[in-house]
C-alpha atoms as a PDB file:
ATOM      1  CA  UNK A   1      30.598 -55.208   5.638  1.00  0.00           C
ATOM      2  CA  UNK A   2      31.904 -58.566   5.937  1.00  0.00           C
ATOM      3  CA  UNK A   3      30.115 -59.604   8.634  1.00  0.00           C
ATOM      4  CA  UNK A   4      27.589 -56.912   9.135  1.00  0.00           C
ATOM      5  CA  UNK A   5      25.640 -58.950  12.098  1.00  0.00           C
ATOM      6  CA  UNK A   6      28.676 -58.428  14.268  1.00  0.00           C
ATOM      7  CA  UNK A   7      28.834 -54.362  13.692  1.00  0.00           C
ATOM      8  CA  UNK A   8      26.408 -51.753  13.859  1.00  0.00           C
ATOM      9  CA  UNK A   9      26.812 -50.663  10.581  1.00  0.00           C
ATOM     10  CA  UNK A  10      24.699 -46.799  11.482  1.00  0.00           C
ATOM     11  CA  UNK A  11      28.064 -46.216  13.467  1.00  0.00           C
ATOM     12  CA  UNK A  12      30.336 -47.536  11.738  1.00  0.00           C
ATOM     13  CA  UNK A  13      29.848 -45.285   8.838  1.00  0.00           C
ATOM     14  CA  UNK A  14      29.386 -42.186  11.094  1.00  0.00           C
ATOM     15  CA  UNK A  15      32.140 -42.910  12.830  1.00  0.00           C
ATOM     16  CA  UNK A  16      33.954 -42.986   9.085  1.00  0.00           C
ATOM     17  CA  UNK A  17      32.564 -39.448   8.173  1.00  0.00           C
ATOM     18  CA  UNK A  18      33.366 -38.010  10.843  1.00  0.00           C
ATOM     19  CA  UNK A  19      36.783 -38.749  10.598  1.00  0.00           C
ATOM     20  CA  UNK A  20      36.643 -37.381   6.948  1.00  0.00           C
ATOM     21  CA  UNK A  21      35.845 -34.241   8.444  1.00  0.00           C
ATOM     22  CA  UNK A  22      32.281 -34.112   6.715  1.00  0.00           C
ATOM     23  CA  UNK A  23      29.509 -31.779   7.814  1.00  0.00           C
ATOM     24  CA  UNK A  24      26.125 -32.468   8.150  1.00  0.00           C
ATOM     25  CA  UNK A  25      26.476 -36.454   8.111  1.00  0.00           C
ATOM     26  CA  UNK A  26      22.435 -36.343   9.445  1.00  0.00           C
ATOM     27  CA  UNK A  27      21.914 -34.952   4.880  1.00  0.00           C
ATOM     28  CA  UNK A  28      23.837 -38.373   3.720  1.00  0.00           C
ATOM     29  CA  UNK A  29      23.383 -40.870   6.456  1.00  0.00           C
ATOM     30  CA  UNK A  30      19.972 -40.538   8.065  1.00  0.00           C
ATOM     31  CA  UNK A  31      19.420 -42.089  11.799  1.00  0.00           C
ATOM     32  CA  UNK A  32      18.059 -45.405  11.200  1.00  0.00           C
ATOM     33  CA  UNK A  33      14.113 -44.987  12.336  1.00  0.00           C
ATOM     34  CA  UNK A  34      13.552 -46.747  15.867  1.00  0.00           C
ATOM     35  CA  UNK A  35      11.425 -49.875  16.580  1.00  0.00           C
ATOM     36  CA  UNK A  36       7.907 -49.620  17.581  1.00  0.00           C
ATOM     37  CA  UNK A  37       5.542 -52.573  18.887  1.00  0.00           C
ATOM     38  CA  UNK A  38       3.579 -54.024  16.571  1.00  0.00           C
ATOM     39  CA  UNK A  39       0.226 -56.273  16.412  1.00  0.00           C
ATOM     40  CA  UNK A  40       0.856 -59.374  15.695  1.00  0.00           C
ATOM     41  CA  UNK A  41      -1.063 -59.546  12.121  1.00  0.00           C
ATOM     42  CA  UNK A  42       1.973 -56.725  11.246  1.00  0.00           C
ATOM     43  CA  UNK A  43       4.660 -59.408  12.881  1.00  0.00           C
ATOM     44  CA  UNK A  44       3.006 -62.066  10.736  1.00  0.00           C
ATOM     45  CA  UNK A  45       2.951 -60.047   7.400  1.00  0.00           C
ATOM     46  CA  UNK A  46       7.296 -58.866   8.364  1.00  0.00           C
ATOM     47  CA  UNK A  47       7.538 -63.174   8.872  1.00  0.00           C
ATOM     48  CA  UNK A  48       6.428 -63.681   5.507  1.00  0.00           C
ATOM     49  CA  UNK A  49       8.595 -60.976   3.914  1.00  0.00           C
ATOM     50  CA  UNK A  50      11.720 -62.081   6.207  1.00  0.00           C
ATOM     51  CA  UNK A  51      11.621 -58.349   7.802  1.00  0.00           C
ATOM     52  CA  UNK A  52      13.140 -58.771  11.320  1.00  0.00           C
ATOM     53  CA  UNK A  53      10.541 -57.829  13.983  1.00  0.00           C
ATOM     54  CA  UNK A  54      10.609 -58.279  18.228  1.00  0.00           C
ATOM     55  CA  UNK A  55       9.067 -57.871  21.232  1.00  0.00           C
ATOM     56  CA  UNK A  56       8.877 -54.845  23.606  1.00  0.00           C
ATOM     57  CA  UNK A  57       7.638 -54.202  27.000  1.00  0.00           C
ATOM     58  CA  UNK A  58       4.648 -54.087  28.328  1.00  0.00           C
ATOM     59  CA  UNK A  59       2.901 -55.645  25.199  1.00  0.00           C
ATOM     60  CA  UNK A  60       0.309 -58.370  25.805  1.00  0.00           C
ATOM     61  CA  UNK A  61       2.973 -61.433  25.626  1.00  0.00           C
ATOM     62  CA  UNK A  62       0.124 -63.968  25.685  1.00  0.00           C
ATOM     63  CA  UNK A  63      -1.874 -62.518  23.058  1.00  0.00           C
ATOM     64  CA  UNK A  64       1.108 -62.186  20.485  1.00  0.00           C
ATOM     65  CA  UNK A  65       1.988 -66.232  21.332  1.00  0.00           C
ATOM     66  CA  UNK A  66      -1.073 -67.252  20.976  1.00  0.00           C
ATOM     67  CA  UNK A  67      -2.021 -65.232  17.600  1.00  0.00           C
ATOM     68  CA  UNK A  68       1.555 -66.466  16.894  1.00  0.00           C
ATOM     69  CA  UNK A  69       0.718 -70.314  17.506  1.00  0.00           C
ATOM     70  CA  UNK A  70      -2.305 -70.175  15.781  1.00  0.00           C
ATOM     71  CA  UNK A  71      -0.563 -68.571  12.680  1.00  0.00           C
ATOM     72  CA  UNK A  72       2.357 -71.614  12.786  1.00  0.00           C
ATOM     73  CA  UNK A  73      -0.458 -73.939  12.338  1.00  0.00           C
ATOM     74  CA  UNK A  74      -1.376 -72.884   8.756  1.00  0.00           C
ATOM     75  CA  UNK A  75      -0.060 -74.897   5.971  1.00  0.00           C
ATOM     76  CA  UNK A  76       2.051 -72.035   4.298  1.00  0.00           C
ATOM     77  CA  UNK A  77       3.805 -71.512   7.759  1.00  0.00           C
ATOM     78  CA  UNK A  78       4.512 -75.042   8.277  1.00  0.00           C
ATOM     79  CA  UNK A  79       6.292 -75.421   5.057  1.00  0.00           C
ATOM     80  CA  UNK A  80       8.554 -72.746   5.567  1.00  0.00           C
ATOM     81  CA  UNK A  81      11.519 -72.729   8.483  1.00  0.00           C
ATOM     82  CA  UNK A  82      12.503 -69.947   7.869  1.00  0.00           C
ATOM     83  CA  UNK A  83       8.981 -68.060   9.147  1.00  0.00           C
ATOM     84  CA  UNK A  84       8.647 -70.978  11.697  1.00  0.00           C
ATOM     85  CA  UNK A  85      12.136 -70.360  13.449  1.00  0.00           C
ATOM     86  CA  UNK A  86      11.185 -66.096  13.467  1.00  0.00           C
ATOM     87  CA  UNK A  87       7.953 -66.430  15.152  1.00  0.00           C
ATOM     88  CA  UNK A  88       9.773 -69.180  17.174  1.00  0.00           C
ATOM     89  CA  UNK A  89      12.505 -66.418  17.937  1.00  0.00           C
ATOM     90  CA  UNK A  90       9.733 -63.643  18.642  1.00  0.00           C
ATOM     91  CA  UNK A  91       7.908 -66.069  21.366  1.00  0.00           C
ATOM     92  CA  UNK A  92      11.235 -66.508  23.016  1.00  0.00           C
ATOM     93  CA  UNK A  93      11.372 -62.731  23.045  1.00  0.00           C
ATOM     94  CA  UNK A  94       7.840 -62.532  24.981  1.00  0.00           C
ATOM     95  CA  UNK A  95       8.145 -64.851  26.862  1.00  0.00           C
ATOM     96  CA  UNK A  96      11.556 -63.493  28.433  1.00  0.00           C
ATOM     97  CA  UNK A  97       9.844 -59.715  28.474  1.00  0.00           C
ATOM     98  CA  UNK A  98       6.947 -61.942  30.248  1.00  0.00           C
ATOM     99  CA  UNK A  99       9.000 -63.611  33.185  1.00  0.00           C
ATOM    100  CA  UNK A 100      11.425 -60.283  33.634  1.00  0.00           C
ATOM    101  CA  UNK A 101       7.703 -57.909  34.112  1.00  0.00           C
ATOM    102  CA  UNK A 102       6.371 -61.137  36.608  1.00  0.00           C
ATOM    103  CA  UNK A 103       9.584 -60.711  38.809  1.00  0.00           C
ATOM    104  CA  UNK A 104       9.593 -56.967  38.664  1.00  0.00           C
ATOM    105  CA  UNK A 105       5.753 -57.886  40.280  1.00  0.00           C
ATOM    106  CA  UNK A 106       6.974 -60.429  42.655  1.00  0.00           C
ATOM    107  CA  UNK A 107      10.166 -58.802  44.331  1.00  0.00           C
ATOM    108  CA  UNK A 108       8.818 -54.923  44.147  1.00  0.00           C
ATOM    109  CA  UNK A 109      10.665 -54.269  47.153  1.00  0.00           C
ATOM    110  CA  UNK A 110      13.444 -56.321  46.733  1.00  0.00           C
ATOM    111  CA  UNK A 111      14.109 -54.192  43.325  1.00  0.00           C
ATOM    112  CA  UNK A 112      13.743 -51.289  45.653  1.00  0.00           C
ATOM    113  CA  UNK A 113      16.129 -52.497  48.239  1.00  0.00           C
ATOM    114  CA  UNK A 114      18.599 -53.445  44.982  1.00  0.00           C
ATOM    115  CA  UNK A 115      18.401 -49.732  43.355  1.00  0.00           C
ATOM    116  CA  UNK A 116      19.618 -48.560  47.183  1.00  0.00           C
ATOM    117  CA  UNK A 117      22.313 -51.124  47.812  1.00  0.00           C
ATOM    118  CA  UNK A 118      23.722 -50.395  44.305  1.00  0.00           C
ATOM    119  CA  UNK A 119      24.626 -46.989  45.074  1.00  0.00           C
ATOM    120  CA  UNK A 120      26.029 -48.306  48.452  1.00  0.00           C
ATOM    121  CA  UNK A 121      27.760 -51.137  47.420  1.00  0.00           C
ATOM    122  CA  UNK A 122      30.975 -49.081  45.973  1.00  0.00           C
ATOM    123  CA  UNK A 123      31.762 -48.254  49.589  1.00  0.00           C
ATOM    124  CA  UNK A 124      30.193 -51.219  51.665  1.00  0.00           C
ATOM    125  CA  UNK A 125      31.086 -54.645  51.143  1.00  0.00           C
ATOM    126  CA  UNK A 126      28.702 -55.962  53.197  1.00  0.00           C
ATOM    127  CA  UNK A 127      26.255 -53.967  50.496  1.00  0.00           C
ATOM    128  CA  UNK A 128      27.654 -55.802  47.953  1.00  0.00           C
ATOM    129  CA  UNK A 129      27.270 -59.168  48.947  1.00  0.00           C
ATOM    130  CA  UNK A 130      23.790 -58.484  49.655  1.00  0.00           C
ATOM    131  CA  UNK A 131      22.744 -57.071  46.589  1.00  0.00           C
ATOM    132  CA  UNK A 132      24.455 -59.905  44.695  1.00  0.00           C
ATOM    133  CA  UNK A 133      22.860 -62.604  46.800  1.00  0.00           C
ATOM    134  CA  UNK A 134      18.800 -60.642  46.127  1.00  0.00           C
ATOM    135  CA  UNK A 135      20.242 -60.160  42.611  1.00  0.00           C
ATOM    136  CA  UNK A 136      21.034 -63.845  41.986  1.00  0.00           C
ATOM    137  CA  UNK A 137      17.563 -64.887  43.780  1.00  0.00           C
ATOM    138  CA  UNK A 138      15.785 -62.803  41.238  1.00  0.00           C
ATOM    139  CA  UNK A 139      17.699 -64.180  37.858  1.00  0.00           C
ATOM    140  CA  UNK A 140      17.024 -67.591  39.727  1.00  0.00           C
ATOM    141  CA  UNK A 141      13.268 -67.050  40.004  1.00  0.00           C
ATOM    142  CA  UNK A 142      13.299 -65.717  36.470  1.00  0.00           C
ATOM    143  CA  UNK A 143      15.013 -68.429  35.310  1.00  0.00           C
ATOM    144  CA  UNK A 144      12.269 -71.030  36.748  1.00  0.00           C
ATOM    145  CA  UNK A 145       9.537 -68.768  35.118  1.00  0.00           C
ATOM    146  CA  UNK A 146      11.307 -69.330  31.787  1.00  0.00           C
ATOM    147  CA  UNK A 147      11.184 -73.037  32.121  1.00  0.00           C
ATOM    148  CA  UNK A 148       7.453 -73.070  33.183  1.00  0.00           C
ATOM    149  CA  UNK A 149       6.276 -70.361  30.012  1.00  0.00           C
ATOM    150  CA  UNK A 150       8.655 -72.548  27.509  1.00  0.00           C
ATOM    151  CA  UNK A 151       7.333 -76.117  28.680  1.00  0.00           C
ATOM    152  CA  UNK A 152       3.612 -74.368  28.007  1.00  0.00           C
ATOM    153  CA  UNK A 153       5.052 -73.133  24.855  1.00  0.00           C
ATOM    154  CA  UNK A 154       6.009 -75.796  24.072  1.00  0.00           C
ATOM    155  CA  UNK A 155       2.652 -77.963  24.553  1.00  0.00           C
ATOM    156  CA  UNK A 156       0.759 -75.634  22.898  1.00  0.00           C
ATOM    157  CA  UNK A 157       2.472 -75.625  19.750  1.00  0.00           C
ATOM    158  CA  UNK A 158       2.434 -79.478  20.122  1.00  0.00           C
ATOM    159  CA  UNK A 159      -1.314 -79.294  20.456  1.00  0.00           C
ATOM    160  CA  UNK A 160      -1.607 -76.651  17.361  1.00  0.00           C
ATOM    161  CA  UNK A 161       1.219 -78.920  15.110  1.00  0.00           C
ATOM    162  CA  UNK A 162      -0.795 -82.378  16.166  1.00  0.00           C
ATOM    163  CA  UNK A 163      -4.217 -81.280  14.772  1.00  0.00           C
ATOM    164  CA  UNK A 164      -2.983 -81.848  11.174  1.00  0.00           C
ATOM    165  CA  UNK A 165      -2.539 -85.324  12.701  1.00  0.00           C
ATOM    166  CA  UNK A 166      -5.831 -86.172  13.741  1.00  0.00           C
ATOM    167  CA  UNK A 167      -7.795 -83.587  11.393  1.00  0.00           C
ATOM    168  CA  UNK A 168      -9.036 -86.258   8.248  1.00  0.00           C
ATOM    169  CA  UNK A 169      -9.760 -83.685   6.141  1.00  0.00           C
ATOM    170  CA  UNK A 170      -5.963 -82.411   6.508  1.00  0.00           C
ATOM    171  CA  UNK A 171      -5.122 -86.007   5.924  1.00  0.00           C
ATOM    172  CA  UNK A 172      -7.071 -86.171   2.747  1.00  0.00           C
ATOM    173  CA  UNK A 173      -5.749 -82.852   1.657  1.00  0.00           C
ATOM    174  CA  UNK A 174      -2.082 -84.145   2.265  1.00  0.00           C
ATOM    175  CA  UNK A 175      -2.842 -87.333   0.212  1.00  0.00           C
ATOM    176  CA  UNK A 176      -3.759 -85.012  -2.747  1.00  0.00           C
ATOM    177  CA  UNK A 177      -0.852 -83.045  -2.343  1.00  0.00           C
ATOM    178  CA  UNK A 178       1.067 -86.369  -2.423  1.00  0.00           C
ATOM    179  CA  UNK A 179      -0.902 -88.073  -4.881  1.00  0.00           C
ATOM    180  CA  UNK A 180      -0.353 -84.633  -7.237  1.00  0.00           C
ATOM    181  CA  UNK A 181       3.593 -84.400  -6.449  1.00  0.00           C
ATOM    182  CA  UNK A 182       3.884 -88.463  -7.248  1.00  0.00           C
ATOM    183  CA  UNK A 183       2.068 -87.427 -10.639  1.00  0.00           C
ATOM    184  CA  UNK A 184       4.139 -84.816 -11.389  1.00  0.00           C
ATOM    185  CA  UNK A 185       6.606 -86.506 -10.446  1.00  0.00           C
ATOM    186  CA  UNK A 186       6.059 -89.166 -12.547  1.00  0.00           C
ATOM    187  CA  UNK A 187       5.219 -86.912 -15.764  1.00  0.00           C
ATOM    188  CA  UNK A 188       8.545 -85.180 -14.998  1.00  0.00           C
ATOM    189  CA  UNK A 189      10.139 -89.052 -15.489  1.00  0.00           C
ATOM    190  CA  UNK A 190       8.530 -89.377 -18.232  1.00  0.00           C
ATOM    191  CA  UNK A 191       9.424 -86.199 -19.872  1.00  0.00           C
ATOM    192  CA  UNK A 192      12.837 -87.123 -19.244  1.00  0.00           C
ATOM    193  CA  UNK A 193      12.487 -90.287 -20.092  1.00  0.00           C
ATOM    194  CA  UNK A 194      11.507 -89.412 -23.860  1.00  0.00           C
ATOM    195  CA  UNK A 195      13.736 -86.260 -23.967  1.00  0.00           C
ATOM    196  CA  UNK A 196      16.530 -89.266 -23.635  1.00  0.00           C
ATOM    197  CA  UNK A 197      15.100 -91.566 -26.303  1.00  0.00           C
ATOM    198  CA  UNK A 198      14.581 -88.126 -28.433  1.00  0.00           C
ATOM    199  CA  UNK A 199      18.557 -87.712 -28.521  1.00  0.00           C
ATOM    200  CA  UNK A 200      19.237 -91.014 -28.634  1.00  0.00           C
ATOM    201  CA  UNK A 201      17.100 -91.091 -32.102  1.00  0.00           C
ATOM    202  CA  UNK A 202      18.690 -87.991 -33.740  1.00  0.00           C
ATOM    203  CA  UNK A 203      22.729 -89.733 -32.524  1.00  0.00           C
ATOM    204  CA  UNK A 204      21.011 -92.614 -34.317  1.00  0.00           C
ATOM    205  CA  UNK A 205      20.215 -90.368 -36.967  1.00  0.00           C
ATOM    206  CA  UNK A 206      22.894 -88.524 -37.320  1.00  0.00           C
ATOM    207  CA  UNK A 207      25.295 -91.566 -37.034  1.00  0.00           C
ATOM    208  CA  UNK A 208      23.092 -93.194 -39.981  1.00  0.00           C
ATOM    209  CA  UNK A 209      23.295 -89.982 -42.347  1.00  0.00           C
ATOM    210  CA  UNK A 210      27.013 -89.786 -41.794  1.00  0.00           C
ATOM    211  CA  UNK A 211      27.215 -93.487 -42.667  1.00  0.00           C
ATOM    212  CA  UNK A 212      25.024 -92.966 -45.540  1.00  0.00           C
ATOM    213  CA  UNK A 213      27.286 -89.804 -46.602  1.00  0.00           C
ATOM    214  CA  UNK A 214      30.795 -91.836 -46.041  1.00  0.00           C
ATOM    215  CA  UNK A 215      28.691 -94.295 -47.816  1.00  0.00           C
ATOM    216  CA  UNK A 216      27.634 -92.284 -51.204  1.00  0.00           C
ATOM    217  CA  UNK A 217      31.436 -90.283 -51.036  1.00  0.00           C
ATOM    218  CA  UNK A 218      32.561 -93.961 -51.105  1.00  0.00           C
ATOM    219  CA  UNK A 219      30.675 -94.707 -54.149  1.00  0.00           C
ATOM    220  CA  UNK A 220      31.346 -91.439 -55.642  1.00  0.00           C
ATOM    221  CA  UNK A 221      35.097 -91.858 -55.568  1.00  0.00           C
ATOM    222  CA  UNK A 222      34.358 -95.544 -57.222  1.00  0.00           C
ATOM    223  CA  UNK A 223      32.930 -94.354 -59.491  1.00  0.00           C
ATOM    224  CA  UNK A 224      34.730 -91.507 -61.059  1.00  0.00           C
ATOM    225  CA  UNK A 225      37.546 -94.128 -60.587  1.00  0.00           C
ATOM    226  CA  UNK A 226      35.698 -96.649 -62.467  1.00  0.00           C
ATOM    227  CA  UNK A 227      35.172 -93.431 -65.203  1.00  0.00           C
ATOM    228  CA  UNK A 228      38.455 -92.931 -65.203  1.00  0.00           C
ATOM    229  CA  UNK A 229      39.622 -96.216 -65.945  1.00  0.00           C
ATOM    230  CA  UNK A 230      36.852 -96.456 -68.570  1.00  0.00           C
ATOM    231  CA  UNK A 231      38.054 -93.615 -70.209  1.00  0.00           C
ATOM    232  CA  UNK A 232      42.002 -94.564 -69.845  1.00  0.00           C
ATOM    233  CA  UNK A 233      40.549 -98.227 -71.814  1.00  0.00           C
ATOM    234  CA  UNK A 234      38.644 -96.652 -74.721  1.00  0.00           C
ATOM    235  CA  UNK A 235      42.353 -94.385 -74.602  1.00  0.00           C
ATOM    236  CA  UNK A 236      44.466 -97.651 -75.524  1.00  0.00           C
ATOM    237  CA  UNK A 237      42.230 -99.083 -77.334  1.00  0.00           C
ATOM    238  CA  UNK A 238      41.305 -96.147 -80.264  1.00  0.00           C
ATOM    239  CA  UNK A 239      45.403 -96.241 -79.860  1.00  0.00           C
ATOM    240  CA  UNK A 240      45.724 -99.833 -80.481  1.00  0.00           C
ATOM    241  CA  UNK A 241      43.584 -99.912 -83.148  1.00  0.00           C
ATOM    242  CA  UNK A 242      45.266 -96.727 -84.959  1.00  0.00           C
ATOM    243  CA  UNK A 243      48.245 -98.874 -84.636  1.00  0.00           C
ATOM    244  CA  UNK A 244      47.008-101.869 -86.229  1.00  0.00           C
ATOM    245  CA  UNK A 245      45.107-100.077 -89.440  1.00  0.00           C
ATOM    246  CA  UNK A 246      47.320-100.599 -92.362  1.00  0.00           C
ATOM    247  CA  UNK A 247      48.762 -97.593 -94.451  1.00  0.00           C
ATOM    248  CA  UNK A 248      47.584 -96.391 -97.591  1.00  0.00           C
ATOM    249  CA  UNK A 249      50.070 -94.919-100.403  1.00  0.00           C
ATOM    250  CA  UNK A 250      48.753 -91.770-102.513  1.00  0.00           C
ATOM    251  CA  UNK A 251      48.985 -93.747-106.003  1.00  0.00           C
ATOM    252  CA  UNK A 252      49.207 -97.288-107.127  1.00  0.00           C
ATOM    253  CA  UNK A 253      51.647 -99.176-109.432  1.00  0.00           C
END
């Protein structure tokens, strides 16, 4: 499960149950359901919900690369690699299925002629040789073929991707799309730009009320100590006085 592109996972879990010993593995683990061709619009819609998807035999290759060109030309497709590189992927595909059905066409006899010696070639040498020289002609002429279909791959989807280029209406609709990111942009900026000044205000804030409290517990403390004193003066002094009244004796002489 690590690296579940390197295993066939289907397998590796039968494999598992049956050496558990358990019955009727078909009930718990159900035979993943084949591939079958698709249109393209189907290959198009599994692109855009990153749903794997190839190419099979006998399909029309041309058809699916071109309704596959014509779909990488479309705005939402060209802003997204990862739908660009599986249609890229699924042209390979035809385009390999194409050149392997044009040399079963061209060497029809020669694939004849290879089906025979491979049955004689365990016991002939001779045999052998041969069918490895016709086998290497045919991977050789398949492998030209590629190189042809890829180079008009390749300058078709050049001529698709250029129109945005040239078009003036795309143009115009790109500058919009630029002018409307650079606003947004800029609105973003300035969003963050007063979300800054906003904090900096309330540390301002809060830096000035805790002055302001320091400040008044300050005062507070001078002043109950100016109290204090206040009281401790009127103290001595109602004492000084009471010292300095002079006595007076309950009868006189």
């Amino acid at each position: 499960m690590s690296n579940p592109q390197m295993h066939n996972l289907y397998m590796a879990f039968r494999k598992m149950y049956e050496a558990l010993g358990i019955k009727d593995i078909d009930r718990i683990l159900p035979p993943p359901a084949p591939n079958a061709p698709k249109d393209p619009s189907l290959e198009h819609i599994d692109a855009l919900g990153g749903k794997p998807f190839q190419a099979f035999p006998g399909q029309d290759h041309r058809a699916h690369v071109t309704a596959h060109l014509n779909f990488m030309s479309t705005n939402m497709v060209r802003n997204n690699p990862a739908v660009m590189a599986a249609l890229q992927k699924n042209i390979l595909e035809h385009i390999s299925l194409m050149a392997a059905e044009q040399v079963q066409l061209e060497f029809r006899e020669q694939m004849q002629q290879i089906q025979m010696l491979s049955q004689q070639a365990a016991q002939n040498p001779q045999a052998q040789q041969q069918l490895q020289e016709m086998t290497q002609n045919i991977e050789a002429r398949k492998a030209v073929l590629i190189a042809e279909m890829t180079e008009d791959f390749m300058k078709e989807e050049k001529k698709i991707t250029s129109q945005f280029d040239h078009d003036p209406l795309l143009k115009l609709k790109s500058r919009e799309v630029d002018l409307r990111a650079m606003e947004n942009e800029r609105k973003k900026q300035e969003m963050q730009e007063r979300t800054e000044i906003d904090q900096a205000k309330l540390v301002q804030n809060r830096d000035i009320t805790d002055d302001k409290l320091e400040q008044d517990e300050e005062l507070a403390e001078l002043r109950a100590d100016t109290s204090i004193e206040k009281q401790e003066m009127a103290n001595e002094n109602r004492l000084t006085l009471a010292r300095m009244k002079p006595r007076t004796n309950g009868s006189s002489r």
